[in-house]
PDB file of N, CA and C in Angstrom:
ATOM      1  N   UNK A   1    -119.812  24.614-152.608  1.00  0.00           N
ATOM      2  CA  UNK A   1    -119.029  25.066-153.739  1.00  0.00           C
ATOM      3  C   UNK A   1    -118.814  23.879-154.675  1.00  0.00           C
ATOM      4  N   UNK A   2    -119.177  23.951-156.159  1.00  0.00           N
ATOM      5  CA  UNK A   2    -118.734  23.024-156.673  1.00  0.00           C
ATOM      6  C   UNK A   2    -118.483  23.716-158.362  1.00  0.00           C
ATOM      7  N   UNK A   3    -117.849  22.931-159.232  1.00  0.00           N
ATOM      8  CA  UNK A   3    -117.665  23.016-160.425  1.00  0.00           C
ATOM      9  C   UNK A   3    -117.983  22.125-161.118  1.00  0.00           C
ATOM     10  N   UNK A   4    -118.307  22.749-162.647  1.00  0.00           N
ATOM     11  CA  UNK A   4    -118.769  21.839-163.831  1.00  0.00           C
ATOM     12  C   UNK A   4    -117.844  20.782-164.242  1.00  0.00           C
ATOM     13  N   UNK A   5    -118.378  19.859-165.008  1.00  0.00           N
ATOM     14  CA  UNK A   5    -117.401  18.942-165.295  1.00  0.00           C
ATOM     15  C   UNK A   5    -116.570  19.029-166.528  1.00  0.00           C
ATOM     16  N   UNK A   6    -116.904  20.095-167.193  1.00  0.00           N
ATOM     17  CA  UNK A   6    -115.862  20.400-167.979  1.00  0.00           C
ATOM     18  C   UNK A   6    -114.759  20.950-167.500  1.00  0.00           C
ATOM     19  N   UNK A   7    -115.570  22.117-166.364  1.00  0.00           N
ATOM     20  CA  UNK A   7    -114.223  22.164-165.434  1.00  0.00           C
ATOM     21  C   UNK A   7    -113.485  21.537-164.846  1.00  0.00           C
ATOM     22  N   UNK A   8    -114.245  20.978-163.982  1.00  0.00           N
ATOM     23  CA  UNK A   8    -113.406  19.534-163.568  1.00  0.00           C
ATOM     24  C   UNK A   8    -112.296  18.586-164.429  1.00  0.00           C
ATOM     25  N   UNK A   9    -112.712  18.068-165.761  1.00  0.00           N
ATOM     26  CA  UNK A   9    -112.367  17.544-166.316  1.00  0.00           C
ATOM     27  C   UNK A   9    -110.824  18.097-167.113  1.00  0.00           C
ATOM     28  N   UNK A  10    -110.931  19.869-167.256  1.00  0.00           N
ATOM     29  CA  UNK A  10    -110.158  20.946-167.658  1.00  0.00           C
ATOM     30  C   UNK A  10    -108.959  20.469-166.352  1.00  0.00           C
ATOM     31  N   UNK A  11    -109.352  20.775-165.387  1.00  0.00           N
ATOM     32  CA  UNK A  11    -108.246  20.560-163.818  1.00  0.00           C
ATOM     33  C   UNK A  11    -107.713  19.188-163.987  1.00  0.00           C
ATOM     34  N   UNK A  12    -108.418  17.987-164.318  1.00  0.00           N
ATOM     35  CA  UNK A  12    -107.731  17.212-163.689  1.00  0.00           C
ATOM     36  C   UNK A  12    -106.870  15.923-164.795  1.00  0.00           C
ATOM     37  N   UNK A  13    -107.360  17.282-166.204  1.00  0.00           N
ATOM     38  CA  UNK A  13    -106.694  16.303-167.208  1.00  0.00           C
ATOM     39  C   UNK A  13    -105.350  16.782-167.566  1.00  0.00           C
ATOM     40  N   UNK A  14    -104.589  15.818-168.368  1.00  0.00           N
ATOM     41  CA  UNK A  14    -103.424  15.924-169.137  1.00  0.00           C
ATOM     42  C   UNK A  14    -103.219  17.373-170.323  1.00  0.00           C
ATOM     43  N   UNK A  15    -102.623  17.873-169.797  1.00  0.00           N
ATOM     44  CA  UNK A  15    -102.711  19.162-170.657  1.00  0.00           C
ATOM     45  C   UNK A  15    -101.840  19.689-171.530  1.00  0.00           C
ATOM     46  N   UNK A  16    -100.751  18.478-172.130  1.00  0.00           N
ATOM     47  CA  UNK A  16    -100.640  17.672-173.267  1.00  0.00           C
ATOM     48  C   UNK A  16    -101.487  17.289-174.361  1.00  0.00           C
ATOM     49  N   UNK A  17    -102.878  16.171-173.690  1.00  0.00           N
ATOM     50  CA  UNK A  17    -103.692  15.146-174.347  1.00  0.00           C
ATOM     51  C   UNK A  17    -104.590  16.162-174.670  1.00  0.00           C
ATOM     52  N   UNK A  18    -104.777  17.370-174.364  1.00  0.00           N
ATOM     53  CA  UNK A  18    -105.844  18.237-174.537  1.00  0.00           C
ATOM     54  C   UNK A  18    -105.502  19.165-176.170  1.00  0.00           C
ATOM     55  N   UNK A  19    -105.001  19.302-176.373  1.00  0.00           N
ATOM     56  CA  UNK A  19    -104.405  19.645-177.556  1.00  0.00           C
ATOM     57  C   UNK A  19    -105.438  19.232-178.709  1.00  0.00           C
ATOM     58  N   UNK A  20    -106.672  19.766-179.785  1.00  0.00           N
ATOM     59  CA  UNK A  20    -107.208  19.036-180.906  1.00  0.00           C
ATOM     60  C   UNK A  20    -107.701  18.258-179.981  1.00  0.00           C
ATOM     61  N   UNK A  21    -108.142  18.160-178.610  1.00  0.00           N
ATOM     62  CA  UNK A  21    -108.774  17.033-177.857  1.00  0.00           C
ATOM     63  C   UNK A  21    -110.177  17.204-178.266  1.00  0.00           C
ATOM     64  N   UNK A  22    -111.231  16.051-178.225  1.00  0.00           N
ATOM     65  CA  UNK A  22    -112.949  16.524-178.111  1.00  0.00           C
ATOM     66  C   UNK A  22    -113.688  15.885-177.020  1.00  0.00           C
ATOM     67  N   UNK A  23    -114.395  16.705-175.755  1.00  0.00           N
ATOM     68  CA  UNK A  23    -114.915  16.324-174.786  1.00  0.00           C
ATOM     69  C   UNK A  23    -116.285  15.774-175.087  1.00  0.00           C
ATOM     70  N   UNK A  24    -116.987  14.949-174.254  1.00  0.00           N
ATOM     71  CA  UNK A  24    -117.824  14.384-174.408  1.00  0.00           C
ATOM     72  C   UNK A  24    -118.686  14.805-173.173  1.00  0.00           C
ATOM     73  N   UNK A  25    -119.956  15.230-173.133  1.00  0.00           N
ATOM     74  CA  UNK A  25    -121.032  16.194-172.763  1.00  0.00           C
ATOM     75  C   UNK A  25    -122.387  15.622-172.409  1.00  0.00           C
ATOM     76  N   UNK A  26    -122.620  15.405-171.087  1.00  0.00           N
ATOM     77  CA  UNK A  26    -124.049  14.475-171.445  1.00  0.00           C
ATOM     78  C   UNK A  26    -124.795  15.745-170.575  1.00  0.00           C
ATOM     79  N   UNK A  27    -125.962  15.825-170.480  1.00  0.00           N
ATOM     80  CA  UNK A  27    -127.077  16.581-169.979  1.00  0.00           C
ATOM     81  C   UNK A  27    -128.535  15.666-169.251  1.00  0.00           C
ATOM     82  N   UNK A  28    -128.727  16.477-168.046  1.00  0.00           N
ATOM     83  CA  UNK A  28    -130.021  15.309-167.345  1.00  0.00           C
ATOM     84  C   UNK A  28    -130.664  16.612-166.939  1.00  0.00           C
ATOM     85  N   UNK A  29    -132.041  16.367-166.999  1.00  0.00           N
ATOM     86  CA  UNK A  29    -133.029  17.653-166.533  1.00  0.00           C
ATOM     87  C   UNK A  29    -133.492  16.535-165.015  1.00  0.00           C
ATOM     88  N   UNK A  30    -133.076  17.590-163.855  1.00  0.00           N
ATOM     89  CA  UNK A  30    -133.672  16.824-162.852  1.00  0.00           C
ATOM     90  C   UNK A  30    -134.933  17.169-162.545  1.00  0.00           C
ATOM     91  N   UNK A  31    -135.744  18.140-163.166  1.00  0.00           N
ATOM     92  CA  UNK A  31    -136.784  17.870-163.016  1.00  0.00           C
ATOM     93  C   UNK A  31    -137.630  17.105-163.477  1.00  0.00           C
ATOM     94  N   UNK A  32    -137.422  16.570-164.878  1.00  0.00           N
ATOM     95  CA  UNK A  32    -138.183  15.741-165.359  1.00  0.00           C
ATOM     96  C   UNK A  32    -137.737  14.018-165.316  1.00  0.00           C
ATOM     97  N   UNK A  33    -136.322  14.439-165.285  1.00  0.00           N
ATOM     98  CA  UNK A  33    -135.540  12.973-164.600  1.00  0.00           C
ATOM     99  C   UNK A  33    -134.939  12.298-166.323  1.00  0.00           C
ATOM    100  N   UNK A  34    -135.200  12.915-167.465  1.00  0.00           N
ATOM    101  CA  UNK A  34    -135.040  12.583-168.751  1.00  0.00           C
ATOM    102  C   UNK A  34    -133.720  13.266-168.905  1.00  0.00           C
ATOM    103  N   UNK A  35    -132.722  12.412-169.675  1.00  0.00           N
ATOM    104  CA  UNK A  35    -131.720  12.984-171.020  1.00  0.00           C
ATOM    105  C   UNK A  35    -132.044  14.470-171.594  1.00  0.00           C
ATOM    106  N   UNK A  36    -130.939  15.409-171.688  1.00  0.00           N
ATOM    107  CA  UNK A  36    -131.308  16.439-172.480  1.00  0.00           C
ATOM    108  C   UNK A  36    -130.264  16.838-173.487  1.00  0.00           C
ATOM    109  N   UNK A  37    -129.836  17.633-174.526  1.00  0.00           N
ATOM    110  CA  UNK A  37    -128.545  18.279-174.873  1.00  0.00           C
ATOM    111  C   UNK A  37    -127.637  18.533-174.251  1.00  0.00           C
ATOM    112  N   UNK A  38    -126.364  18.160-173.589  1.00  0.00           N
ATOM    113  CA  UNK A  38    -125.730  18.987-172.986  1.00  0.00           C
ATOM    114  C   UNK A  38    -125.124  19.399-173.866  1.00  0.00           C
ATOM    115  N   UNK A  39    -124.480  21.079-173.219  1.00  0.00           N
ATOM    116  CA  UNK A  39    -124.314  21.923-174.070  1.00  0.00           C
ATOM    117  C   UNK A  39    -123.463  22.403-172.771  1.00  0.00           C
ATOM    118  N   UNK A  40    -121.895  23.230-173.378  1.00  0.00           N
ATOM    119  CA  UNK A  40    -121.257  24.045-172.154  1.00  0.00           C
ATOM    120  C   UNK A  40    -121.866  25.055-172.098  1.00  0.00           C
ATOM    121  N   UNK A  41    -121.607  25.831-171.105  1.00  0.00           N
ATOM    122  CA  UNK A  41    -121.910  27.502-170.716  1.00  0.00           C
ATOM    123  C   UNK A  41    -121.561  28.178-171.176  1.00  0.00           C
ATOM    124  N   UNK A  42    -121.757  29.435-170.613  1.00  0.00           N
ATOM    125  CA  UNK A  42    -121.117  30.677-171.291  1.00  0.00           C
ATOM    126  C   UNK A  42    -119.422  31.192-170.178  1.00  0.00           C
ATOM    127  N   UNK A  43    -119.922  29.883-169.290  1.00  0.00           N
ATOM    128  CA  UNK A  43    -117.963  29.910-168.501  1.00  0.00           C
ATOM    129  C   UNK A  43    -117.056  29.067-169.406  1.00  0.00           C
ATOM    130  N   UNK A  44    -118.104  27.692-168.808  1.00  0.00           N
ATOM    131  CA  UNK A  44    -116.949  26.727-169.762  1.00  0.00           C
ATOM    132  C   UNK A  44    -116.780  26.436-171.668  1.00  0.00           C
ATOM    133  N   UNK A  45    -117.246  27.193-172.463  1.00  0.00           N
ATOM    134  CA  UNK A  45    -116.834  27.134-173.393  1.00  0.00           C
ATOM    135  C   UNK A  45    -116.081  27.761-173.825  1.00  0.00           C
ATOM    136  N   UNK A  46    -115.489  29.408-172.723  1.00  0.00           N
ATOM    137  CA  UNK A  46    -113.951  29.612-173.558  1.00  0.00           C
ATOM    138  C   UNK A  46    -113.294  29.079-172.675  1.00  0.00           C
ATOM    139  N   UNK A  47    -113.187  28.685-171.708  1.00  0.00           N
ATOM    140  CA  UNK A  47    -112.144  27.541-171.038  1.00  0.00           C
ATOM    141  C   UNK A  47    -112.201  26.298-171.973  1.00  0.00           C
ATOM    142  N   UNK A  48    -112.546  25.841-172.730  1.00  0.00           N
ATOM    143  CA  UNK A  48    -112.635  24.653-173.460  1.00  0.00           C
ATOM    144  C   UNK A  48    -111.780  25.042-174.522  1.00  0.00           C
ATOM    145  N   UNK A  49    -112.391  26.431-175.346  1.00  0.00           N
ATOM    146  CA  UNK A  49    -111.490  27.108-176.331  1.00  0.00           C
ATOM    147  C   UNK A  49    -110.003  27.213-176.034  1.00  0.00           C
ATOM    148  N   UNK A  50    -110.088  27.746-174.780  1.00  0.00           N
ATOM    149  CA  UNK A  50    -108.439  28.202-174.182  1.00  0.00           C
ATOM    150  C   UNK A  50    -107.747  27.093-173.867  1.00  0.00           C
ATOM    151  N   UNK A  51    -108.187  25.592-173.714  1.00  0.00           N
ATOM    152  CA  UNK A  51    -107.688  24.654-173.771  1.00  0.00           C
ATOM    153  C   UNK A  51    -107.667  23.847-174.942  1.00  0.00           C
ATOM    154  N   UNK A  52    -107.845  24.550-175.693  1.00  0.00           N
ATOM    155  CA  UNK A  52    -107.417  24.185-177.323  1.00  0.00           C
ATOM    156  C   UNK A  52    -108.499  22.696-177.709  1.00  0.00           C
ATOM    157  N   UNK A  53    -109.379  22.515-176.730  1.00  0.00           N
ATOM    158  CA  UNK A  53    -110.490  21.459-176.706  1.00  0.00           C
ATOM    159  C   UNK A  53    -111.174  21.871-178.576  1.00  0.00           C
ATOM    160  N   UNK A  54    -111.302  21.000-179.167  1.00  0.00           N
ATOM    161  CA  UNK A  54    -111.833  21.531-180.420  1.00  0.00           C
ATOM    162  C   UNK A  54    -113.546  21.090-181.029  1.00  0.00           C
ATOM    163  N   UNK A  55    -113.824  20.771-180.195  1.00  0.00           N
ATOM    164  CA  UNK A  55    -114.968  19.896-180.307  1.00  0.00           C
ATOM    165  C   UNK A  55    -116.053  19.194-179.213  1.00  0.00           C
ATOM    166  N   UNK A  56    -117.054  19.070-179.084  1.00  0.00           N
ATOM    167  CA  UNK A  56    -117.975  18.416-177.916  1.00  0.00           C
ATOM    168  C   UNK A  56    -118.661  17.502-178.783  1.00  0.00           C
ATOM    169  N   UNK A  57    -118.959  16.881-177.996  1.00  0.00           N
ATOM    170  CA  UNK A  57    -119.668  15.695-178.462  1.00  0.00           C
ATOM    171  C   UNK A  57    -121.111  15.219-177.586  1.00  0.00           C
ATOM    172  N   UNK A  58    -122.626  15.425-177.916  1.00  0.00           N
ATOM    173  CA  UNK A  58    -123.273  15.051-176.499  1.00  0.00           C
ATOM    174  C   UNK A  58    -124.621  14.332-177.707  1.00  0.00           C
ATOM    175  N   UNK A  59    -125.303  14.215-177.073  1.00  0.00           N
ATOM    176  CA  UNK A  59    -126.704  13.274-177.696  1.00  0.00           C
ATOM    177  C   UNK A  59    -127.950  14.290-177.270  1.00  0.00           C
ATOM    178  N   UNK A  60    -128.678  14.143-178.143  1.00  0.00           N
ATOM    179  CA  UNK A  60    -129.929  15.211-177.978  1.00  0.00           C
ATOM    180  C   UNK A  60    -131.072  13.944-177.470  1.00  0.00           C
ATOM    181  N   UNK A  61    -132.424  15.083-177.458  1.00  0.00           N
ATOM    182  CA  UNK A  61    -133.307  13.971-176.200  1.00  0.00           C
ATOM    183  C   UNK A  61    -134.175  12.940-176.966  1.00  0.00           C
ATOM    184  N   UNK A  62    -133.685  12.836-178.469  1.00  0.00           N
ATOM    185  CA  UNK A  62    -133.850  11.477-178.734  1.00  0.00           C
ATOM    186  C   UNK A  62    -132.609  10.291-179.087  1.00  0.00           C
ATOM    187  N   UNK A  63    -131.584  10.879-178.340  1.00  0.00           N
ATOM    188  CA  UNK A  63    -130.582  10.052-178.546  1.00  0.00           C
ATOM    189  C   UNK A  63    -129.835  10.137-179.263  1.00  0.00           C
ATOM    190  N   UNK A  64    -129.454  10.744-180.424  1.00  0.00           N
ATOM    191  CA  UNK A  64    -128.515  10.836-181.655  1.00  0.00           C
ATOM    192  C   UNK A  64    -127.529  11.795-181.589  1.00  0.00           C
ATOM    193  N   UNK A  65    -126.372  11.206-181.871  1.00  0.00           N
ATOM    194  CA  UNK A  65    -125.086  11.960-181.227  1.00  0.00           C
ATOM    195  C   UNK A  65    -125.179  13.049-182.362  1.00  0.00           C
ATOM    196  N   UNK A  66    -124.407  14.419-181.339  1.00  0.00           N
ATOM    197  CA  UNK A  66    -124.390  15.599-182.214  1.00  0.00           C
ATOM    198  C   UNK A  66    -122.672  15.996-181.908  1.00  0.00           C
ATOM    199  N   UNK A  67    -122.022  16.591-182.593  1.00  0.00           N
ATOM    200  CA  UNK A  67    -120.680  16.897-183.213  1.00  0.00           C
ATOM    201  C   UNK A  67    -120.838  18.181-183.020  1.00  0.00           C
ATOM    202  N   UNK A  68    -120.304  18.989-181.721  1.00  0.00           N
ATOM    203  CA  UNK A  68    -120.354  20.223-182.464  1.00  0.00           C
ATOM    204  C   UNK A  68    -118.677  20.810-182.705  1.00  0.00           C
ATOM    205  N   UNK A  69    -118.133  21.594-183.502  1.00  0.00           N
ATOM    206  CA  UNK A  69    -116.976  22.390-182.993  1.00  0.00           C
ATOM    207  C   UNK A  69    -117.006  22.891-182.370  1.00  0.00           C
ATOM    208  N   UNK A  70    -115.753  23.554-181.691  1.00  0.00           N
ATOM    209  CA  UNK A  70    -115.755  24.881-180.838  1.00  0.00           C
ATOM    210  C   UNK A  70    -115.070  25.756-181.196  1.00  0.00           C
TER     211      UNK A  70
END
């Protein structure tokens, strides 16, 4: 049994500091062993919403940070 790390991160943060907060998102393809988009799911992005999280932040697979809202 395990959970995502947004979830994770949802459980074990300040839920105060979460307020207008923006998480930061990295992605690894283990099959190819390379960097990818991370991007939340279709669980954890209204848990992100419902934690008033307003924003992600992750790097695409040439490296350049992407901004998204939520």
């Amino acid at each position: 049994v395990a959970v995502h790390a947004e979830q994770n991160a949802l459980i074990s943060g300040d839920v105060s500091a979460m307020n207008c907060a923006v998480i930061y998102i990295s992605g690894f393809d283990c099959g190819t062993r390379n960097f990818i988009k991370g991007v939340p799911c279709e669980i954890c992005l209204p848990m992100l919403q419902n934690a008033h999280i307003v924003a992600y932040i992750t790097t695409d697979e040439d490296g350049r940070i992407i901004e998204t809202e939520i």
